[in-house]
PDB file of N, CA and C in Angstrom:
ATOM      1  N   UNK A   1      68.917  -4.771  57.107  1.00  0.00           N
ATOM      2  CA  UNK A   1      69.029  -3.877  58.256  1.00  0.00           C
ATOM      3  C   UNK A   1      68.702  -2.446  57.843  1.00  0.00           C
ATOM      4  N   UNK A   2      68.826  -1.898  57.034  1.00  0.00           N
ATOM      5  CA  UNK A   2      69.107  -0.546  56.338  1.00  0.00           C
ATOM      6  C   UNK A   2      67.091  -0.398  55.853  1.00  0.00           C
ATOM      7  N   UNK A   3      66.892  -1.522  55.662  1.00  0.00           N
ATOM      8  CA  UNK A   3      65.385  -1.363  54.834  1.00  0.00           C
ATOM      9  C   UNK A   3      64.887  -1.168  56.278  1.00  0.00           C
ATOM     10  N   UNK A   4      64.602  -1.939  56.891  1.00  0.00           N
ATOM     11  CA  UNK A   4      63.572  -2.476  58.308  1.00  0.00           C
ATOM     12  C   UNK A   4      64.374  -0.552  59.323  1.00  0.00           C
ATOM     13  N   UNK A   5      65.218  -0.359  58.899  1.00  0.00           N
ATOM     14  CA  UNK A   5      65.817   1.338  59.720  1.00  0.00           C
ATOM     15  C   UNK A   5      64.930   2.174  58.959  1.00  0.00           C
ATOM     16  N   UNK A   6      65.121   2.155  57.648  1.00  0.00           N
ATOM     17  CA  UNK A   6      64.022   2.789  56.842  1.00  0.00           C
ATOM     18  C   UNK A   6      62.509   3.006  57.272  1.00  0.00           C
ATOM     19  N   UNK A   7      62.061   1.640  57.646  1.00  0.00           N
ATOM     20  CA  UNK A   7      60.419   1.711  57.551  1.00  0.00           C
ATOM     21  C   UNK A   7      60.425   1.890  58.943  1.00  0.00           C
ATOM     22  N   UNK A   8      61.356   1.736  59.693  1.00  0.00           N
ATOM     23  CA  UNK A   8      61.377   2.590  61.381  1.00  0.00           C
ATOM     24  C   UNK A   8      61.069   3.754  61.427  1.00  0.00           C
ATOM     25  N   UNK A   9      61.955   4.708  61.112  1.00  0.00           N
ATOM     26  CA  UNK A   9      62.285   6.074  60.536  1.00  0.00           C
ATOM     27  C   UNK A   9      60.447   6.945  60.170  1.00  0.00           C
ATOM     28  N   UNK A  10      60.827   5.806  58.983  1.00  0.00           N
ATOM     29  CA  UNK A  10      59.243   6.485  58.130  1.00  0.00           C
ATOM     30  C   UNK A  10      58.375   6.430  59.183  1.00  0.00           C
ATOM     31  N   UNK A  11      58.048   4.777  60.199  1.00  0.00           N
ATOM     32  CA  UNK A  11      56.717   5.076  61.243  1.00  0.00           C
ATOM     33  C   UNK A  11      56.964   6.342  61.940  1.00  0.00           C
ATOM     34  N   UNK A  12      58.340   6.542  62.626  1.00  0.00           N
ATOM     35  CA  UNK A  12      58.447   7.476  63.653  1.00  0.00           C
ATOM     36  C   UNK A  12      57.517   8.892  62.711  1.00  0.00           C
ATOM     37  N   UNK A  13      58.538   8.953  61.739  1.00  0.00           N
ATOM     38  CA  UNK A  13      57.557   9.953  60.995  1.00  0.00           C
ATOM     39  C   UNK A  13      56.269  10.636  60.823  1.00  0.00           C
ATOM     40  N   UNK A  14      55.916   9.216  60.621  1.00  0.00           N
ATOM     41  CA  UNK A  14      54.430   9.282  60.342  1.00  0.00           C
ATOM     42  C   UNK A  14      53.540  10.126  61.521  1.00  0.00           C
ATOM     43  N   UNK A  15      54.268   9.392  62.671  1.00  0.00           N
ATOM     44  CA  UNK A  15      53.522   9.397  64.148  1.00  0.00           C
ATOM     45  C   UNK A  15      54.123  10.829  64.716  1.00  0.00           C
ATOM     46  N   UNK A  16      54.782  11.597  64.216  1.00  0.00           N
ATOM     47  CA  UNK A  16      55.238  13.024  64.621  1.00  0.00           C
ATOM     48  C   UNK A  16      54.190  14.050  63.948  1.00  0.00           C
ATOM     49  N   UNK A  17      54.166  13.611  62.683  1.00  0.00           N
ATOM     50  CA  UNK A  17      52.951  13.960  61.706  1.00  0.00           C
ATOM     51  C   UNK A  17      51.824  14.092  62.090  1.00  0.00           C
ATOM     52  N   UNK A  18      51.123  12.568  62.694  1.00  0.00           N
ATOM     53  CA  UNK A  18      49.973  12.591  63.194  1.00  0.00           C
ATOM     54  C   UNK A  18      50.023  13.342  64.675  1.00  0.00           C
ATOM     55  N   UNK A  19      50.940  13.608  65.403  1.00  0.00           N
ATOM     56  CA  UNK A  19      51.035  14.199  66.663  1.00  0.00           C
ATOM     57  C   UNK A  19      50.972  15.598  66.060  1.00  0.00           C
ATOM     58  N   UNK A  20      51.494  16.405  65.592  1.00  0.00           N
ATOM     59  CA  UNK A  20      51.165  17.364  65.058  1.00  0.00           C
ATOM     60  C   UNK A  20      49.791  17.928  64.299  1.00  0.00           C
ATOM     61  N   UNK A  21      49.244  17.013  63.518  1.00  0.00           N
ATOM     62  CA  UNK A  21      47.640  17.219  62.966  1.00  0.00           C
ATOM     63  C   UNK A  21      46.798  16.984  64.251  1.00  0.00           C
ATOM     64  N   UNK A  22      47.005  16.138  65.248  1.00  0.00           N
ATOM     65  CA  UNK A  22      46.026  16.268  66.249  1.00  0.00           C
ATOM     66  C   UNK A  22      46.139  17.510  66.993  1.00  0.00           C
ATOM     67  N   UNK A  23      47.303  17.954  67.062  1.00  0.00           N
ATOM     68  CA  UNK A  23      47.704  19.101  67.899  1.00  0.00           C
ATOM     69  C   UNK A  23      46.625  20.487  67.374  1.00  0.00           C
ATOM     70  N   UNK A  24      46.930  20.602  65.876  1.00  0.00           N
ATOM     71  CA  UNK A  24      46.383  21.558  65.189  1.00  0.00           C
ATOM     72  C   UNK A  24      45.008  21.250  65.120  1.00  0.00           C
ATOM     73  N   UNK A  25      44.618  20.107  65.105  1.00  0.00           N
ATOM     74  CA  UNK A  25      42.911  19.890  65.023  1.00  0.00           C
ATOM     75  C   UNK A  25      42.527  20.681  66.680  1.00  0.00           C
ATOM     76  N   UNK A  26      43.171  20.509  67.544  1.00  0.00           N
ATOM     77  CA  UNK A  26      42.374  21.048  68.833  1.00  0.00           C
ATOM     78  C   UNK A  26      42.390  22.293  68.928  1.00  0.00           C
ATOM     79  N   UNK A  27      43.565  23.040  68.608  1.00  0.00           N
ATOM     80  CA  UNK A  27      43.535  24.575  68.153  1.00  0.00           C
ATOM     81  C   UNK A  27      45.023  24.769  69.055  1.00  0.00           C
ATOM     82  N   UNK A  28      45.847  23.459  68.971  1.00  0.00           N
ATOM     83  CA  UNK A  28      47.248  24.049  69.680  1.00  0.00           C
ATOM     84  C   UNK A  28      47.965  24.144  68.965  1.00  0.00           C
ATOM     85  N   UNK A  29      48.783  25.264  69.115  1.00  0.00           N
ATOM     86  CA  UNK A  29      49.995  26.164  68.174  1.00  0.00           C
ATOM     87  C   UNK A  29      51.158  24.574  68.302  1.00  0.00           C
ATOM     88  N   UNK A  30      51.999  24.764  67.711  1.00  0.00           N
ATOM     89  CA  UNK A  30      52.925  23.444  67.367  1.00  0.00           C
ATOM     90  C   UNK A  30      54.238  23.792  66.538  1.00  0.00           C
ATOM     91  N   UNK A  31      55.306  23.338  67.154  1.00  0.00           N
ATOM     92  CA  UNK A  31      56.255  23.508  65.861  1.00  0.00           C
ATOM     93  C   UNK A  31      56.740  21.234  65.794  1.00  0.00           C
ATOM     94  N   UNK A  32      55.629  21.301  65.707  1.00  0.00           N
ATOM     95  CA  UNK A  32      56.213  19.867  65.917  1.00  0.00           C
ATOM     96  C   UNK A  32      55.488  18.829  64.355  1.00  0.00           C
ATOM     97  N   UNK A  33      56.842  18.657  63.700  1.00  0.00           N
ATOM     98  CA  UNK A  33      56.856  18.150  62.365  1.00  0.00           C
ATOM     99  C   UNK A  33      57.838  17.439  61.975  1.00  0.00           C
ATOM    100  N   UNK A  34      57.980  16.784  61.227  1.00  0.00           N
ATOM    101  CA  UNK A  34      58.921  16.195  60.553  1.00  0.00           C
ATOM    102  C   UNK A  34      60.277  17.260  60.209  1.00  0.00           C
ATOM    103  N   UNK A  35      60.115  18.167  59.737  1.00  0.00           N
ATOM    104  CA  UNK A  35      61.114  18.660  59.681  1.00  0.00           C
ATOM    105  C   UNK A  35      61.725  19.370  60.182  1.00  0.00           C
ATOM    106  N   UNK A  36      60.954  20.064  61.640  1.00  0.00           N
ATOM    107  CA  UNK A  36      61.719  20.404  63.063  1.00  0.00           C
ATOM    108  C   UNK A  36      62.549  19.524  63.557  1.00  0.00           C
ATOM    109  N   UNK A  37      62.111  17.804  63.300  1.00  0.00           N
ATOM    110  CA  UNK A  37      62.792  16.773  64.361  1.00  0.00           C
ATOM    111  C   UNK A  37      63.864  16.328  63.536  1.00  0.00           C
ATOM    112  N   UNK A  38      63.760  16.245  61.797  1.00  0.00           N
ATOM    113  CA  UNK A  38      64.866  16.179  61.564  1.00  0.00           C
ATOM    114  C   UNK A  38      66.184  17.510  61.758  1.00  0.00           C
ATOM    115  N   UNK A  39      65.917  18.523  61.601  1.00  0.00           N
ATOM    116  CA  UNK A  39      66.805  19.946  61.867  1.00  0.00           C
ATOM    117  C   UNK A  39      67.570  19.792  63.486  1.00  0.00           C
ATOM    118  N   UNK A  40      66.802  19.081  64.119  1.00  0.00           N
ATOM    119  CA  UNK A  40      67.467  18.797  65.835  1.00  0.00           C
ATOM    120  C   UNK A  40      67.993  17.676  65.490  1.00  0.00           C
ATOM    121  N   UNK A  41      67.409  16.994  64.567  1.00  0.00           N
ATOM    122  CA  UNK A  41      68.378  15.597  64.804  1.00  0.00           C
ATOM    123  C   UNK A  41      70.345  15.597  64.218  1.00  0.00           C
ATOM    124  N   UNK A  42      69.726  16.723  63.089  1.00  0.00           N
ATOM    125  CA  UNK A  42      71.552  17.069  62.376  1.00  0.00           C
ATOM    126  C   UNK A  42      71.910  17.862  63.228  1.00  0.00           C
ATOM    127  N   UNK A  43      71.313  18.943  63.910  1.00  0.00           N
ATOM    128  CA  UNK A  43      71.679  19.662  64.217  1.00  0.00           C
ATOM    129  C   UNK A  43      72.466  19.175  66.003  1.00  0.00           C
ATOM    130  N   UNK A  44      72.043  18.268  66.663  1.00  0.00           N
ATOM    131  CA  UNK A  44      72.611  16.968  67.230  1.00  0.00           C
ATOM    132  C   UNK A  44      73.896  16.620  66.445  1.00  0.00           C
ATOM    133  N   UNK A  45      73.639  15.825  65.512  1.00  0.00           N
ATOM    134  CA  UNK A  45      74.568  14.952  64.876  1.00  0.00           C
ATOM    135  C   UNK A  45      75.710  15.998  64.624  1.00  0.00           C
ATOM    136  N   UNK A  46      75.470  17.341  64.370  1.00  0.00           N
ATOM    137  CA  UNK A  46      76.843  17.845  64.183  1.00  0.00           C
ATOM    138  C   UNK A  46      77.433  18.512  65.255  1.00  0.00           C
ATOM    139  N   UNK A  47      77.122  18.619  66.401  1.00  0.00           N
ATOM    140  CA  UNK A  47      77.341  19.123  67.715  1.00  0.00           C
ATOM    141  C   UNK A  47      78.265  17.627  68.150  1.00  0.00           C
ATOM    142  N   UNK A  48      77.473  16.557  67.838  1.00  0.00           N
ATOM    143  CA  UNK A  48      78.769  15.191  68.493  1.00  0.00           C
ATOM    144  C   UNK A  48      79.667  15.221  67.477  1.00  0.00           C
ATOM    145  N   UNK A  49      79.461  15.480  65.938  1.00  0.00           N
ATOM    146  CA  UNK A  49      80.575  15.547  65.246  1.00  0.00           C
ATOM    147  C   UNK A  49      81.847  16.768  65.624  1.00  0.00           C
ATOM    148  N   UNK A  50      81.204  17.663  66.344  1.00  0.00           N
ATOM    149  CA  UNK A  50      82.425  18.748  66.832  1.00  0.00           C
ATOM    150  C   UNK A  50      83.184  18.266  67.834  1.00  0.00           C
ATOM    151  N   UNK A  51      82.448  17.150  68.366  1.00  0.00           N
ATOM    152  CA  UNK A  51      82.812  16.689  70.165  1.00  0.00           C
ATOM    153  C   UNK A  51      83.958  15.782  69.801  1.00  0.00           C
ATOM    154  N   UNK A  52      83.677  15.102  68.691  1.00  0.00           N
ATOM    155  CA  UNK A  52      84.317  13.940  68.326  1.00  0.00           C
ATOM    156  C   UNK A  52      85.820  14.596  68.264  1.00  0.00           C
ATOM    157  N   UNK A  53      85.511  15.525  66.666  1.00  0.00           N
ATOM    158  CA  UNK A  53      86.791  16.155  66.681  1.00  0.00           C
ATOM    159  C   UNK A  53      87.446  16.598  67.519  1.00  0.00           C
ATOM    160  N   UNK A  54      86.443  17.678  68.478  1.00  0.00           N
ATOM    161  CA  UNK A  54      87.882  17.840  69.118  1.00  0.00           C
ATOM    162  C   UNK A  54      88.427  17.220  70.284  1.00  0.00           C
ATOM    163  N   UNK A  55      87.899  15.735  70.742  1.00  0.00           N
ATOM    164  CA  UNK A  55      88.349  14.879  71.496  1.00  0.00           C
ATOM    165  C   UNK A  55      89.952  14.318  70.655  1.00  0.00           C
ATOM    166  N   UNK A  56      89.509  14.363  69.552  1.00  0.00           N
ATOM    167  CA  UNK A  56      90.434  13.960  68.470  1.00  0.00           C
ATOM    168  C   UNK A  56      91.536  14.918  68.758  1.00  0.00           C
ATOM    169  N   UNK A  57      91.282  15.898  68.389  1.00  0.00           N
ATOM    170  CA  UNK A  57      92.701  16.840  68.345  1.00  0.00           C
ATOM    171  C   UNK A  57      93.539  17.167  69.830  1.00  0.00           C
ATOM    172  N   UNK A  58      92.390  16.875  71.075  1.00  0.00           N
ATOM    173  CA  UNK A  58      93.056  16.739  72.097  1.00  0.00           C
ATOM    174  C   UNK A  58      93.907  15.914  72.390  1.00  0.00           C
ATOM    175  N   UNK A  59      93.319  14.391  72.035  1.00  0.00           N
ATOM    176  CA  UNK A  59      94.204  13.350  71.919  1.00  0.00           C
ATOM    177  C   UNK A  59      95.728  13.404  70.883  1.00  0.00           C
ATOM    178  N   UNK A  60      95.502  14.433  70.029  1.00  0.00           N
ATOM    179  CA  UNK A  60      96.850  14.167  68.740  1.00  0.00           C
ATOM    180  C   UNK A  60      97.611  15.290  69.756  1.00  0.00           C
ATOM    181  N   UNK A  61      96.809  16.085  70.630  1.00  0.00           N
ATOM    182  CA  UNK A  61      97.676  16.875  70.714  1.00  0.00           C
ATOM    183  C   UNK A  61      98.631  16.240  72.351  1.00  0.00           C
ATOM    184  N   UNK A  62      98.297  15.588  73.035  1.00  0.00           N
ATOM    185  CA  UNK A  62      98.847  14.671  74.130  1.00  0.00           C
ATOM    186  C   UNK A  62      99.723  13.885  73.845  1.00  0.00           C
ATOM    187  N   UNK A  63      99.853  13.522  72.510  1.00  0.00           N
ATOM    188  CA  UNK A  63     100.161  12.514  71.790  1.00  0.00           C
ATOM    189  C   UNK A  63     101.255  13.119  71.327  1.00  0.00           C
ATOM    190  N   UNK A  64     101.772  14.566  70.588  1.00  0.00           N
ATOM    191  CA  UNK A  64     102.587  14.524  70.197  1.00  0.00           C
ATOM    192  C   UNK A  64     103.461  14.984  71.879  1.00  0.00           C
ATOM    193  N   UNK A  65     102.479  15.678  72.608  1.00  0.00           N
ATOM    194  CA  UNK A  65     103.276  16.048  73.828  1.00  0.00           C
ATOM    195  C   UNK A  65     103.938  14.794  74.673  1.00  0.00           C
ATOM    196  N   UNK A  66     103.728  13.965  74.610  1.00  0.00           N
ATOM    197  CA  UNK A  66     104.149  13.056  74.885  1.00  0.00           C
ATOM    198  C   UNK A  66     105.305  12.189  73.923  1.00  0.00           C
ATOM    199  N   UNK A  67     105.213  12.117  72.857  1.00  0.00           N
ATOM    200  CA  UNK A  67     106.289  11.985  71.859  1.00  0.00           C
ATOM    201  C   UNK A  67     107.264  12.893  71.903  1.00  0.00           C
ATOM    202  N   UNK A  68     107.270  14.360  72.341  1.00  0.00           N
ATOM    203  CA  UNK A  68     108.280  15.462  73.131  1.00  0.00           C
ATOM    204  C   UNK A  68     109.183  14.913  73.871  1.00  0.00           C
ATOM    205  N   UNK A  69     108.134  14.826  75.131  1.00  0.00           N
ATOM    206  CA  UNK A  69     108.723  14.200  76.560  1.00  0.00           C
ATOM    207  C   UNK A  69     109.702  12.856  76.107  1.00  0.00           C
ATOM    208  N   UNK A  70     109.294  11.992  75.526  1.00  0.00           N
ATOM    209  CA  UNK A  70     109.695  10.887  75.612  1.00  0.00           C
ATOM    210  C   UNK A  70     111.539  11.258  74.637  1.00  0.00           C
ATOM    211  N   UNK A  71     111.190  11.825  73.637  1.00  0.00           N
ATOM    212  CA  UNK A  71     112.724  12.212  72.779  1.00  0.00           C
ATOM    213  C   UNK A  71     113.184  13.299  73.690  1.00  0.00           C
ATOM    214  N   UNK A  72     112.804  14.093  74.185  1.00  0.00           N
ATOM    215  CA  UNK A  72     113.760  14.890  75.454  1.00  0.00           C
ATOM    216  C   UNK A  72     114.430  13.833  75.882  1.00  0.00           C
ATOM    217  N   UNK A  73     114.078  13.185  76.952  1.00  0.00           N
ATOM    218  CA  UNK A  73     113.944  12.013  77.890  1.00  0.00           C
ATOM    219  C   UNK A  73     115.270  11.340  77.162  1.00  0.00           C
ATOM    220  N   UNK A  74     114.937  11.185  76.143  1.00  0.00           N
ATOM    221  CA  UNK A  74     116.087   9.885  75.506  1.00  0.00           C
ATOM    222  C   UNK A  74     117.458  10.894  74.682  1.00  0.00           C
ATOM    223  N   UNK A  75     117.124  11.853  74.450  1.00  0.00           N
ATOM    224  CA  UNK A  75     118.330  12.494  73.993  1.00  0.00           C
ATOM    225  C   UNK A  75     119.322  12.994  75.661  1.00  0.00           C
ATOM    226  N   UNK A  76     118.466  13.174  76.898  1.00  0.00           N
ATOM    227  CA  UNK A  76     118.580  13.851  78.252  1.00  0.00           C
ATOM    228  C   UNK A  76     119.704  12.245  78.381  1.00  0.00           C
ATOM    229  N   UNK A  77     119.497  10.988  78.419  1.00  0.00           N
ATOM    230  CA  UNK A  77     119.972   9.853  78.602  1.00  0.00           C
ATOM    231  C   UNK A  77     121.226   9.881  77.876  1.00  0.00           C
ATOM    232  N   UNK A  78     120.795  10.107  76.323  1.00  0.00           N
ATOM    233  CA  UNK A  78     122.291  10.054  75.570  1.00  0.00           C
ATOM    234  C   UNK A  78     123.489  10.964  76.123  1.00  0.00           C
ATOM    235  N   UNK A  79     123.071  11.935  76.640  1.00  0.00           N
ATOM    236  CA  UNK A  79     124.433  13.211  77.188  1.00  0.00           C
ATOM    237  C   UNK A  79     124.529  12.841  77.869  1.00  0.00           C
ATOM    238  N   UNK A  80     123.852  12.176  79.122  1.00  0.00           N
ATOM    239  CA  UNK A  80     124.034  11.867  80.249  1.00  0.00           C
ATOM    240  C   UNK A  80     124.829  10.342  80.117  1.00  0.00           C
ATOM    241  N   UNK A  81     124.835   9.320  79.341  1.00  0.00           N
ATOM    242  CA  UNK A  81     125.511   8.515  78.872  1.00  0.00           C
ATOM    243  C   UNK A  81     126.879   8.924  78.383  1.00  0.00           C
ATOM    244  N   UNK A  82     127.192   9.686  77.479  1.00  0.00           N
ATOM    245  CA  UNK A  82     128.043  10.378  76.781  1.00  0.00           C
ATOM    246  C   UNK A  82     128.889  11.175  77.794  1.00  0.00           C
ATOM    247  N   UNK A  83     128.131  11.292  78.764  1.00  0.00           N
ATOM    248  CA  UNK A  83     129.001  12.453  80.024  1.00  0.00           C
ATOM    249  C   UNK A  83     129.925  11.305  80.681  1.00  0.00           C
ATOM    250  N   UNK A  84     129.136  10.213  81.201  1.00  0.00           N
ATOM    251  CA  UNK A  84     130.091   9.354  82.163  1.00  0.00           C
ATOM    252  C   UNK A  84     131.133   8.756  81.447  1.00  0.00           C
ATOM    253  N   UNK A  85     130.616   8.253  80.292  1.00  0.00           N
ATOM    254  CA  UNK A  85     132.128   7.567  79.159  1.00  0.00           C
ATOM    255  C   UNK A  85     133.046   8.080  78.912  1.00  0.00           C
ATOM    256  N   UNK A  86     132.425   9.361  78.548  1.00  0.00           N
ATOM    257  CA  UNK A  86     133.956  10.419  78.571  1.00  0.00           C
ATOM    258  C   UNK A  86     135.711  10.147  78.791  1.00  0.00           C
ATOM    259  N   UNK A  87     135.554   9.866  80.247  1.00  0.00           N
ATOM    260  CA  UNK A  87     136.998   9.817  80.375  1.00  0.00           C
ATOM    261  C   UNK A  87     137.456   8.368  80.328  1.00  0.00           C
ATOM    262  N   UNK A  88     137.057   7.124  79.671  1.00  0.00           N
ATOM    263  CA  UNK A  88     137.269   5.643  79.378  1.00  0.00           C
ATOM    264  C   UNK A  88     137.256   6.059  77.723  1.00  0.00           C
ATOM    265  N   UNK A  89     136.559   7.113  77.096  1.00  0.00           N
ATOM    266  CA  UNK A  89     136.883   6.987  75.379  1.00  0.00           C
ATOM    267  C   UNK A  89     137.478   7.827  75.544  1.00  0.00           C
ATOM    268  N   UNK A  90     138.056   9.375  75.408  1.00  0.00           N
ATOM    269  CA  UNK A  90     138.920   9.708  75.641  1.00  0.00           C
ATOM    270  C   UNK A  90     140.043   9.152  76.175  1.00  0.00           C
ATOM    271  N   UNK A  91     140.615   8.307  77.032  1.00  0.00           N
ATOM    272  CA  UNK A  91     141.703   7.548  77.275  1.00  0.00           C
ATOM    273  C   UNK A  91     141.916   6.878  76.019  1.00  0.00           C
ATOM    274  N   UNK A  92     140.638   5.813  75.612  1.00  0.00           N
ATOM    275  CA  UNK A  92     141.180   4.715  74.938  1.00  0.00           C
ATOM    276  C   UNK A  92     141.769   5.044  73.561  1.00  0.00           C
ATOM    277  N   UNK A  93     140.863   6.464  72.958  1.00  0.00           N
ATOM    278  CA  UNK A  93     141.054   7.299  71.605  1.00  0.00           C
ATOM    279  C   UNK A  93     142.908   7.559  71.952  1.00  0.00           C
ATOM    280  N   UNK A  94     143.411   8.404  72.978  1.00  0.00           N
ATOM    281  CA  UNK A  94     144.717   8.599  73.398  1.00  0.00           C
ATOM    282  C   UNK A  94     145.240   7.490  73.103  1.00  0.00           C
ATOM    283  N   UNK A  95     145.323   6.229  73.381  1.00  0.00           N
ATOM    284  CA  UNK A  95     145.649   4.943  73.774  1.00  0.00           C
ATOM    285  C   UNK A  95     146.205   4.451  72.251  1.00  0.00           C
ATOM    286  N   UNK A  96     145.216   4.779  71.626  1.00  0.00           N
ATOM    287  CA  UNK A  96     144.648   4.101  69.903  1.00  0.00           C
ATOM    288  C   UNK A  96     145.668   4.989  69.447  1.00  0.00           C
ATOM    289  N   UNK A  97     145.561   6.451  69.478  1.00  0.00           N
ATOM    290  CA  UNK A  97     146.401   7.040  68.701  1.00  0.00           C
ATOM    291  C   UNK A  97     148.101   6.784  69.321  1.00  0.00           C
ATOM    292  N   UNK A  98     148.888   6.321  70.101  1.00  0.00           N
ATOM    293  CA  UNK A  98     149.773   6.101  70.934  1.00  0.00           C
ATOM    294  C   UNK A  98     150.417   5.355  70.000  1.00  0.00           C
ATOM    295  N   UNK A  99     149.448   3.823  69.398  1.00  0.00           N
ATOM    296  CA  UNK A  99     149.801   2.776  69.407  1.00  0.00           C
ATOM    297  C   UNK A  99     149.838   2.969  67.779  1.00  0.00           C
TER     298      UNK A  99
END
């Protein structure tokens, strides 16, 4: 797979090459070469590599906001648990110490 991408690559090459020498044989100005199309092609590749990231960091960052919400949420439950028992452990603690 990697060889047959290779000798892809190289035709495209070739044929940017030859699009360019015909260009210049007629007397048209050109920035069109092999190494213009690779410079757009990284220069691409690192524009989706920024996209990537910061899809990434949006996501970590939802992620911990949501890991927030959710331990609010469950500590908000525990007091609120802890509020209604109150006066059944308090009694029974009274009760315990009585006895």
């Amino acid at each position: 797979m990697n060889r047959k991408l290779q000798q892809i690559g190289e035709l495209v090459f070739k044929q940017v090459d030859n699009l360019g020498f015909q260009l210049d044989s007629m007397g048209v100005e050109n920035q069109i070469n092999r190494h213009t199309l690779i410079a757009a092609i990284f220069a691409g590749q690192k524009r989706v590599e920024g996209e990537v990231d910061s899809l990434k960091a949006r996501a970590e960052s939802t992620k911990a906001n949501v890991e927030e919400t959710f331990s609010a949420a469950e500590k908000l439950a525990k007091s609120g648990f802890e509020l209604v028992t109150f006066p059944a452990t308090y009694a029974f603690k009274r009760v315990k110490r009585a006895a």
